[in-house]
N, C-alpha and C. Protein backbone atom coordinates (compact mmCIF):
# COMPACT_ATOMS: atom_id res chain seq x y z
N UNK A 1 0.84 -1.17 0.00
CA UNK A 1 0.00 0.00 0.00
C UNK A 1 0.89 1.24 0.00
N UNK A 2 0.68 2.46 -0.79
CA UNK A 2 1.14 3.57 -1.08
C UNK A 2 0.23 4.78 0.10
N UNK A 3 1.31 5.43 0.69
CA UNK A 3 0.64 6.30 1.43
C UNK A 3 1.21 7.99 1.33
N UNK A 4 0.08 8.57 0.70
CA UNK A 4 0.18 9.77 0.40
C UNK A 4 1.10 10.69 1.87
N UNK A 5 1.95 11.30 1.15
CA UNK A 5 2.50 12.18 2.49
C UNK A 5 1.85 13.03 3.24
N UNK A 6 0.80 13.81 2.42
CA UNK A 6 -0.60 14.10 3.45
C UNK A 6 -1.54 13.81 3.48
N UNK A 7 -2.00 14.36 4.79
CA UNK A 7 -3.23 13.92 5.16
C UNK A 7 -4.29 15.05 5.88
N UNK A 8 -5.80 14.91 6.04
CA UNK A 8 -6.29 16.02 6.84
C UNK A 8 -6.68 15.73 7.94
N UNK A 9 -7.18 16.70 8.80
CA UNK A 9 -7.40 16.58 10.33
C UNK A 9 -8.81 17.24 10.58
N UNK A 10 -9.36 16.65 10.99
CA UNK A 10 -10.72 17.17 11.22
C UNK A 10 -11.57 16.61 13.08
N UNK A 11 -12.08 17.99 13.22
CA UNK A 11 -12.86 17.71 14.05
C UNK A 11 -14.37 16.86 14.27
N UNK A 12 -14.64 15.60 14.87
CA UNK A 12 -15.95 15.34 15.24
C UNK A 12 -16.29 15.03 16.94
N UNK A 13 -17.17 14.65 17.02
CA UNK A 13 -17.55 14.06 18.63
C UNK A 13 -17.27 12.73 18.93
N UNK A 14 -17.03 12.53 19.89
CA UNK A 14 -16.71 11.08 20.69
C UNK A 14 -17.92 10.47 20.14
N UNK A 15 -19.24 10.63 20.51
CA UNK A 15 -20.25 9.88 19.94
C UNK A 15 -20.47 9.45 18.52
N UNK A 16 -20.32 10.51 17.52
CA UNK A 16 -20.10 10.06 16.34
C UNK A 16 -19.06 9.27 16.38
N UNK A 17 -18.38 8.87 16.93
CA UNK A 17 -17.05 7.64 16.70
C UNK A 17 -17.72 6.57 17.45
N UNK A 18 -18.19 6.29 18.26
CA UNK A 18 -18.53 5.63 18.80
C UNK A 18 -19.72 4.66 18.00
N UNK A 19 -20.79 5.46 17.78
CA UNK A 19 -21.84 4.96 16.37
C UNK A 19 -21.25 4.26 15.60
N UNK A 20 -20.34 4.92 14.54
CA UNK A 20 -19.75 4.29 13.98
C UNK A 20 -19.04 3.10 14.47
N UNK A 21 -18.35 2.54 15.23
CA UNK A 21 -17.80 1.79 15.76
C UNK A 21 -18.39 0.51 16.51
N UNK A 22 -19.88 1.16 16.82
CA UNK A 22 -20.78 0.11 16.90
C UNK A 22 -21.28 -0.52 15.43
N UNK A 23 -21.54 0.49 14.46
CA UNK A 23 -21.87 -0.12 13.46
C UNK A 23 -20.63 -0.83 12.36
N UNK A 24 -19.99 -0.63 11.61
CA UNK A 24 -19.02 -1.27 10.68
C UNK A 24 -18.03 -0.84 10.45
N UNK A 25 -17.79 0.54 11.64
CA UNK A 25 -16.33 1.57 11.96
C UNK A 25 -16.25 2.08 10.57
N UNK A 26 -16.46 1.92 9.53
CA UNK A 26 -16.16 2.90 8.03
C UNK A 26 -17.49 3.78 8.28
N UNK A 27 -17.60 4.57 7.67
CA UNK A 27 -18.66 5.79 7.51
C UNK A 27 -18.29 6.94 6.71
N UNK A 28 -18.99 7.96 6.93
CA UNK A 28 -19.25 8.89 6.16
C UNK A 28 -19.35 10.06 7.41
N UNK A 29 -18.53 11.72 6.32
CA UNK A 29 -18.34 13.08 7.24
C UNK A 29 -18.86 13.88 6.73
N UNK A 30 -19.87 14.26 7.29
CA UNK A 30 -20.28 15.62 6.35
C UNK A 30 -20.41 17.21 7.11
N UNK A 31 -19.65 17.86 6.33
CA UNK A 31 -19.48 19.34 6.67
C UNK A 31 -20.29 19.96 5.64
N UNK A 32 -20.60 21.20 5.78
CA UNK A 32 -21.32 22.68 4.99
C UNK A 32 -20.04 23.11 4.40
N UNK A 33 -19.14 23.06 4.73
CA UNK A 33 -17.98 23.92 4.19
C UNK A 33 -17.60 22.83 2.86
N UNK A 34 -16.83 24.04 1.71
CA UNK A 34 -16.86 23.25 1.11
C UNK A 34 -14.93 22.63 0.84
N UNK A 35 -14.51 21.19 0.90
CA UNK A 35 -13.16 20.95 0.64
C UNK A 35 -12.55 20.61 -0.44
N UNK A 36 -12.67 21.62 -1.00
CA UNK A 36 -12.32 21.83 -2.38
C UNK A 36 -10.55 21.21 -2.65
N UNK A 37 -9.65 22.00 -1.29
CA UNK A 37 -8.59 21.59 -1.45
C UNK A 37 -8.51 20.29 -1.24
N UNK A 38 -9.02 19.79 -0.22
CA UNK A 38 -9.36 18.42 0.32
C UNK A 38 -9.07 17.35 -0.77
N UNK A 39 -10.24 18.01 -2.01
CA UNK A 39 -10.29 17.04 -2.81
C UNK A 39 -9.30 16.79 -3.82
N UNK A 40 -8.73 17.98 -4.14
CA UNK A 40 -7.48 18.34 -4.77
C UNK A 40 -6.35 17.26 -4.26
N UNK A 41 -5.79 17.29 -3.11
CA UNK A 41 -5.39 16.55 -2.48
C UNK A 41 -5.82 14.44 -3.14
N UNK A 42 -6.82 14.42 -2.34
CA UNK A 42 -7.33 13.03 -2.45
C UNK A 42 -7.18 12.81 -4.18
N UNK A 43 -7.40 13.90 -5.23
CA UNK A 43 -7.27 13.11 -6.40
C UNK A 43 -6.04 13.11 -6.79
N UNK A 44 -4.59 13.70 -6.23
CA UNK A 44 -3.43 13.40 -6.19
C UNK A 44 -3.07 12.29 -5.84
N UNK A 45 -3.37 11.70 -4.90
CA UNK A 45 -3.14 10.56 -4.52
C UNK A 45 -3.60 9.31 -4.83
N UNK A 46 -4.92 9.42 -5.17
CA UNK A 46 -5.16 8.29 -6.56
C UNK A 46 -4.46 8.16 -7.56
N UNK A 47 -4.32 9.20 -7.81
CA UNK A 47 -3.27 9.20 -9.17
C UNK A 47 -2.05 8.23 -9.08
N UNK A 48 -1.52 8.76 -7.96
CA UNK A 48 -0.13 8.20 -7.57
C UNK A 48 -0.44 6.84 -6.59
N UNK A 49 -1.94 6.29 -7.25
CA UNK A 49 -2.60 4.92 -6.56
C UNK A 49 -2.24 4.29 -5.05
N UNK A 50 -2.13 6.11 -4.40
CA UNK A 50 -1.85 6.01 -2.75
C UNK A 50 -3.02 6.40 -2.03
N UNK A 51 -3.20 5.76 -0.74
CA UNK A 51 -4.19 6.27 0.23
C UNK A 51 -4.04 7.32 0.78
N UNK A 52 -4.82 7.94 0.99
CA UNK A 52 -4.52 9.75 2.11
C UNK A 52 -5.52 9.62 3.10
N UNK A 53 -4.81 9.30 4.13
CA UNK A 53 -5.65 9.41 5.27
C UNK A 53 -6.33 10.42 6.01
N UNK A 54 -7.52 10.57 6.74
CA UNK A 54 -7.54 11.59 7.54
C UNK A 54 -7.62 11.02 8.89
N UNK A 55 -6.97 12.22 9.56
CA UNK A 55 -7.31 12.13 10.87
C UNK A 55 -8.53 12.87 11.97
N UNK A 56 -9.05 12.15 13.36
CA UNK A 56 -10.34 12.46 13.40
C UNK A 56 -9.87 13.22 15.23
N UNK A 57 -9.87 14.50 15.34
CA UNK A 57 -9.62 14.93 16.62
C UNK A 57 -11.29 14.73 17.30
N UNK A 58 -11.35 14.73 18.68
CA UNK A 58 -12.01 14.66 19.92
C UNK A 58 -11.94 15.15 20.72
N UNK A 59 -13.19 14.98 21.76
CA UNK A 59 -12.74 15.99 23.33
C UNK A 59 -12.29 17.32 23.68
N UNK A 60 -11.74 17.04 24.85
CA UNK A 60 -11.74 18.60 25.10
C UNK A 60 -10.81 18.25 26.14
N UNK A 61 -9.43 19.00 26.10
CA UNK A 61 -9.16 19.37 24.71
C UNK A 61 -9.12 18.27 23.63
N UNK A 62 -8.87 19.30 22.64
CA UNK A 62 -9.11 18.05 21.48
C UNK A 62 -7.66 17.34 21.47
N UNK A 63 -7.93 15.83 20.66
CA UNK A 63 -7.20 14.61 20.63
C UNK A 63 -7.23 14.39 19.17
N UNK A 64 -5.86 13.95 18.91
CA UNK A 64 -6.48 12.95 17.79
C UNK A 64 -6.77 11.54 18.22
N UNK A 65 -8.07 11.01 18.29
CA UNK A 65 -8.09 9.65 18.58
C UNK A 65 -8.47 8.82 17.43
N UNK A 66 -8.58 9.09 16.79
CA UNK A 66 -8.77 7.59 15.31
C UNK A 66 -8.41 8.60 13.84
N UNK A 67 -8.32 7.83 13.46
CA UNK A 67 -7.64 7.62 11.53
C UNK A 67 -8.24 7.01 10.75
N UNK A 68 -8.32 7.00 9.72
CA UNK A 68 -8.85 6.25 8.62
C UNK A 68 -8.16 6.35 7.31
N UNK A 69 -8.79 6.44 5.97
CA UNK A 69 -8.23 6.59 5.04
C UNK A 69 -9.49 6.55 3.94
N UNK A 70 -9.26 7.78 3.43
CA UNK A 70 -11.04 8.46 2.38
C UNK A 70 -10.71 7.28 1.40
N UNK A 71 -12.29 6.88 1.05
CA UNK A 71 -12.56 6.42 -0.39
C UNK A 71 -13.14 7.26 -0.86
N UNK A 72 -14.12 8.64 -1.01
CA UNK A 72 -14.31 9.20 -1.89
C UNK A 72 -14.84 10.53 -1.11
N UNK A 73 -14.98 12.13 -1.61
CA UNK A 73 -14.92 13.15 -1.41
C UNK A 73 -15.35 13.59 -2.59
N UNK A 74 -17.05 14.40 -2.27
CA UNK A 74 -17.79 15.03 -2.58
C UNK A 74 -17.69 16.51 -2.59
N UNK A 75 -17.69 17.04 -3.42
CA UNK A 75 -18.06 18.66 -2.99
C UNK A 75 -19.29 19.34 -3.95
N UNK A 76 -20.25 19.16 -3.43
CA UNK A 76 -21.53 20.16 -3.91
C UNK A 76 -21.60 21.39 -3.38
N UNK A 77 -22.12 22.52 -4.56
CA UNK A 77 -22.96 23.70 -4.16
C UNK A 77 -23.98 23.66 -4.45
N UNK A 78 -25.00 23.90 -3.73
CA UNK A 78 -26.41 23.55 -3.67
C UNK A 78 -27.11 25.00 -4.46
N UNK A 79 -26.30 25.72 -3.96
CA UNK A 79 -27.06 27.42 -4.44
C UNK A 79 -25.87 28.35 -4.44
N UNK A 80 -25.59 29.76 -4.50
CA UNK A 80 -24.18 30.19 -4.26
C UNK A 80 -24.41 30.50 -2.83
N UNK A 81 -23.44 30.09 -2.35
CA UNK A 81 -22.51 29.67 -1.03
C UNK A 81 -23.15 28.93 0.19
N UNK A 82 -24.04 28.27 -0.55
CA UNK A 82 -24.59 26.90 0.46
C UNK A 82 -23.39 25.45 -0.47
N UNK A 83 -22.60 24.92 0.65
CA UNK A 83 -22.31 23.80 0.16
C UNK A 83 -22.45 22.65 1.02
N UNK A 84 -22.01 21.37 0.88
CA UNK A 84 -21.93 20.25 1.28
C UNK A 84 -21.05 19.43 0.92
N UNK A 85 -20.22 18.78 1.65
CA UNK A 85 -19.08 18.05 1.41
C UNK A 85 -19.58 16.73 2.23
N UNK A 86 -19.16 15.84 1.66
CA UNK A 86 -19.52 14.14 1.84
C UNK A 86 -17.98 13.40 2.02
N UNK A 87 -17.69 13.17 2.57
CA UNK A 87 -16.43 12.41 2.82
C UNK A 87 -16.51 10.52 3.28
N UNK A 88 -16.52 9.36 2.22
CA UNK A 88 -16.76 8.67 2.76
C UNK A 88 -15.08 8.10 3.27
N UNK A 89 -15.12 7.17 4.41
CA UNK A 89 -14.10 6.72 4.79
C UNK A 89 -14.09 5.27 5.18
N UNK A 90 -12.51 4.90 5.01
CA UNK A 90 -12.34 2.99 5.32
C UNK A 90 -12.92 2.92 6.85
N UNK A 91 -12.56 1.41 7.55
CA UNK A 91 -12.43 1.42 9.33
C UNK A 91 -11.76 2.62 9.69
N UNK A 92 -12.32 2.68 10.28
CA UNK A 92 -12.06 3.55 11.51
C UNK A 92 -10.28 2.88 12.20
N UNK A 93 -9.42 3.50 12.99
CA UNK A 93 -8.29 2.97 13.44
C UNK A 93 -7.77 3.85 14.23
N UNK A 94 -7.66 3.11 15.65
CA UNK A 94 -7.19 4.29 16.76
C UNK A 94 -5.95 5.38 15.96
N UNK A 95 -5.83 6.01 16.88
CA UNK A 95 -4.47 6.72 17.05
C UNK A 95 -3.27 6.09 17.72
N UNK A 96 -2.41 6.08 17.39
CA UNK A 96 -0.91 5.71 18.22
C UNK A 96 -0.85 6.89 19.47
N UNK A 97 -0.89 6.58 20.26
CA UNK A 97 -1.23 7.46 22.08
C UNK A 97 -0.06 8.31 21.64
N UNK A 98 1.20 7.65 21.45
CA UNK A 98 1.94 9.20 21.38
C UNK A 98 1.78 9.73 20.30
N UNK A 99 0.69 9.96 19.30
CA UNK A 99 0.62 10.95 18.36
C UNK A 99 -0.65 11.58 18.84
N UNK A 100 -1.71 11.66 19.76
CA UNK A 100 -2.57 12.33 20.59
C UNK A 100 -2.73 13.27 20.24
N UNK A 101 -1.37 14.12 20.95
CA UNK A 101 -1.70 15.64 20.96
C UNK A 101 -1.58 16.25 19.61
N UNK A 102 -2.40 17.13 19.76
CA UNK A 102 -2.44 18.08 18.20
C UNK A 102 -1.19 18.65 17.56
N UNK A 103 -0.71 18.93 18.59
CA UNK A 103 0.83 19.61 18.22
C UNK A 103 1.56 18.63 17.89
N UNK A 104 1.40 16.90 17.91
CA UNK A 104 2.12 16.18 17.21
C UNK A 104 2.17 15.88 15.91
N UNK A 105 1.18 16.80 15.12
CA UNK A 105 1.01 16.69 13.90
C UNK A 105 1.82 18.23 13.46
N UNK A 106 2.18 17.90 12.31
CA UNK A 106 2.89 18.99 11.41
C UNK A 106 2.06 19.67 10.51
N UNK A 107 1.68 21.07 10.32
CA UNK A 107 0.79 21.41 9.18
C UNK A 107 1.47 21.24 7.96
N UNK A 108 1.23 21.33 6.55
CA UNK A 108 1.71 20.95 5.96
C UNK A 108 2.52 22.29 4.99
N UNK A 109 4.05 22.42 5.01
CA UNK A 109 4.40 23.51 4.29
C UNK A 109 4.00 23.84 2.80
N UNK A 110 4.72 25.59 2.81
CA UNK A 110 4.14 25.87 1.66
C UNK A 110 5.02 24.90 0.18
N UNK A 111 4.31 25.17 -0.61
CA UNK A 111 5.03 24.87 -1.71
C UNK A 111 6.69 25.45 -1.89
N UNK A 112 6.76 26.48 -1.56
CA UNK A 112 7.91 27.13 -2.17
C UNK A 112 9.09 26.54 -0.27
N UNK A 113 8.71 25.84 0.47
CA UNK A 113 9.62 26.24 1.48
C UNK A 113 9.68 24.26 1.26
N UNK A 114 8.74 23.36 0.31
CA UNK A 114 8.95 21.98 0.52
C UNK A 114 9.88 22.21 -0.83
N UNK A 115 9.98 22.93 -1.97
CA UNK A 115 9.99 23.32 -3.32
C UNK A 115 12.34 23.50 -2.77
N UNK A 116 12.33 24.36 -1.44
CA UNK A 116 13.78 24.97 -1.08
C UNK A 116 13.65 23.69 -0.22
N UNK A 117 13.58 22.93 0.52
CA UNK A 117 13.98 21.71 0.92
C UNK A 117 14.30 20.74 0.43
N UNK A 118 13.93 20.57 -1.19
CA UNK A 118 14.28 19.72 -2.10
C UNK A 118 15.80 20.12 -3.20
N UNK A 119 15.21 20.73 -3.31
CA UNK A 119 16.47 21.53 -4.72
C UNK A 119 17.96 22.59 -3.28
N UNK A 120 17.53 22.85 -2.00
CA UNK A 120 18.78 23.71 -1.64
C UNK A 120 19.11 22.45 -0.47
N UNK A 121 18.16 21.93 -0.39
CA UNK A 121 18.57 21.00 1.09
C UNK A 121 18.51 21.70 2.40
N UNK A 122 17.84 22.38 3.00
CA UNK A 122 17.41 23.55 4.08
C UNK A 122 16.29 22.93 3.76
N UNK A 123 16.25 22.33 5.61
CA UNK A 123 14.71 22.55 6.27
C UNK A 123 14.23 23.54 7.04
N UNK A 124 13.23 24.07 6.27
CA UNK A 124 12.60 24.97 7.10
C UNK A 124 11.41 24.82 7.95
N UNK A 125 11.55 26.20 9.20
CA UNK A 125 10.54 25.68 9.96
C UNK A 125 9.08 25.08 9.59
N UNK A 126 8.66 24.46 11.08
CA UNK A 126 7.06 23.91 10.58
C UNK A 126 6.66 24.37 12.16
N UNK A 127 5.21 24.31 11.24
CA UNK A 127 4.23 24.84 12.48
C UNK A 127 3.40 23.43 12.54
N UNK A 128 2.96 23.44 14.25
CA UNK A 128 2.32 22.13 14.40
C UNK A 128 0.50 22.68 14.43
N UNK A 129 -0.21 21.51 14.43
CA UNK A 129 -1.21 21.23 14.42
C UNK A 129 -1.77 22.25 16.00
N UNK A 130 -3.08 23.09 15.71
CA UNK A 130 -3.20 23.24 16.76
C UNK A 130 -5.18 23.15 16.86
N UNK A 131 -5.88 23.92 18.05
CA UNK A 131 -6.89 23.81 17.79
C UNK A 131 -7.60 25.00 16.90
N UNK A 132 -7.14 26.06 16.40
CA UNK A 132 -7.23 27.43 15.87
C UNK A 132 -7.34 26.66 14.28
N UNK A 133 -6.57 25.72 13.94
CA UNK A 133 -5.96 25.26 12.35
C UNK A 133 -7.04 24.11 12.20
N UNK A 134 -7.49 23.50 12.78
CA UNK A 134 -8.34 22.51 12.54
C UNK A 134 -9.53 22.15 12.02
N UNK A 135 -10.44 23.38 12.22
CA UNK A 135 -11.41 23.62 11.78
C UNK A 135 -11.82 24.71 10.53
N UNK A 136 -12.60 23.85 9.67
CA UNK A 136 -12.95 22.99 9.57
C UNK A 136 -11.95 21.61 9.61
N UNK A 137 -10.98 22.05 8.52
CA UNK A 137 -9.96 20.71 8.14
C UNK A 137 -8.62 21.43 7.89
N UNK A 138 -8.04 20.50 8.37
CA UNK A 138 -6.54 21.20 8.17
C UNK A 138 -5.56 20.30 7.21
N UNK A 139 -4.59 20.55 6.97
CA UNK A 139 -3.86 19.58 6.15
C UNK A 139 -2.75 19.94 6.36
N UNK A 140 -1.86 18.47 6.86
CA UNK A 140 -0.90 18.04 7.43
C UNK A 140 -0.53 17.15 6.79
N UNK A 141 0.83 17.24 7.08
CA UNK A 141 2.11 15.83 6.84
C UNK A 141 1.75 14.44 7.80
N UNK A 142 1.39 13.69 6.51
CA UNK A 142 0.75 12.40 7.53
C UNK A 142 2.14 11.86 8.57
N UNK A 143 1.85 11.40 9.48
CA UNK A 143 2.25 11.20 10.88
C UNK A 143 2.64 10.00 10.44
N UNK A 144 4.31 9.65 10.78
CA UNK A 144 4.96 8.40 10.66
C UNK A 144 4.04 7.05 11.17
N UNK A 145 3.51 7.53 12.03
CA UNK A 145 2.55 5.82 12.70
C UNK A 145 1.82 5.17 11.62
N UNK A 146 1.50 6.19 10.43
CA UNK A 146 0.83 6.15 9.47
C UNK A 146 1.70 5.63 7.82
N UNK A 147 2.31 6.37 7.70
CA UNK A 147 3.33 6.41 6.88
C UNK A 147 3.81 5.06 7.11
N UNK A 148 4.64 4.36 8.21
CA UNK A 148 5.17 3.50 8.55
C UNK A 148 4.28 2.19 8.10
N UNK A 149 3.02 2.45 7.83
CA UNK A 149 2.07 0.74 7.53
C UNK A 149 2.12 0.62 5.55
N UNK A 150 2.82 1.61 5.12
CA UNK A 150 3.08 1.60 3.32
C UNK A 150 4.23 2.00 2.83
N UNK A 151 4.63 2.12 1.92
CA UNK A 151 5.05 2.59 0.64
C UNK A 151 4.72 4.10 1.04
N UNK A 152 5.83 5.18 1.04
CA UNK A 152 5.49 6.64 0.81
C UNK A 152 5.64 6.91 -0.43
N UNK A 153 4.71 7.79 -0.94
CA UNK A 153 4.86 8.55 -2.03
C UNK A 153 5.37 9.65 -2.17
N UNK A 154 6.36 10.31 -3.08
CA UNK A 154 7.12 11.29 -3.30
C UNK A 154 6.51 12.33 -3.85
N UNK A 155 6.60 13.81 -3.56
CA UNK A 155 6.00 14.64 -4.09
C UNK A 155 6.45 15.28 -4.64
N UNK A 156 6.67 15.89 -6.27
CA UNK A 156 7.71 16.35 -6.24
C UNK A 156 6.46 18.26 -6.41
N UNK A 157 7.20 18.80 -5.86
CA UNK A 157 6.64 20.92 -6.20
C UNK A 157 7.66 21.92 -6.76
């Protein structure tokens, strides 16, 4: 399995995980906002016939406690600026405890600073995951716990 280097982070409730988890742990996310980039994303990674996972924060404060990995991402406008986004997803799959906290996730840099990490060899800073960046969805550098179960895919910008 090929695993896209990012991934997104999104907020739901303990209960919605829980439902799910009683029922067949895969399901479906739906936000008003629309994830346009989201999807941008997810059809990169088909391409490059890799999974892109998202991740699912909780609680209070928030957690990341489970993961998955999208099979398909919707984006409708119903009227101008009513939308709906449909996100369906595989099982459900805890989190690795030490990747929890939000700040253990990396947001994901710009083009031009992953673009000078490639061609000058300078890493530049990163900002972590926080609760301000999350909502709706954020997009991050998928988290080695993740990375580590495939094949990474290379990006080149």
């Amino acid at each position: 399995m090929k695993v896209y280097p990012y991934c997104i982070s999104t907020v739901t409730t303990q209960k919605s995980i829980e439902n799910l988890l009683e029922a067949s742990g895969a399901g479906s996310y739906r936000d008003e906002h629309p994830w346009i980039v989201a999807r941008e994303f997810l059809d990169r990674a088909v391409e490059g016939s890799a999974v892109f996972p998202i991740l699912f924060a909780t609680g209070d404060p928030l957690r990341i406690s489970y993961w998955s990995t999208i099979k398909r991402l919707d984006v409708h406008e119903f009227r101008k600026g009513i939308w709906q986004t449909a996100c369906d997803f595989d099982m459900l799959r805890e989190a690795n405890p030490i990747w929890s906290n939000l700040d253990s996730v990396t947001l994901k840099a710009s083009d031009d600073q992953l673009r000078r990490e490639r061609l000058e060899g300078v890493r530049t800073h990163r900002y972590q995951l926080d609760a301000h960046h999350i909502r709706p969805y954020a997009i991050c550098e998928t988290p080695p716990f993740i990375l580590a179960l495939g094949e990474p895919v290379e990006v080149v910008v």
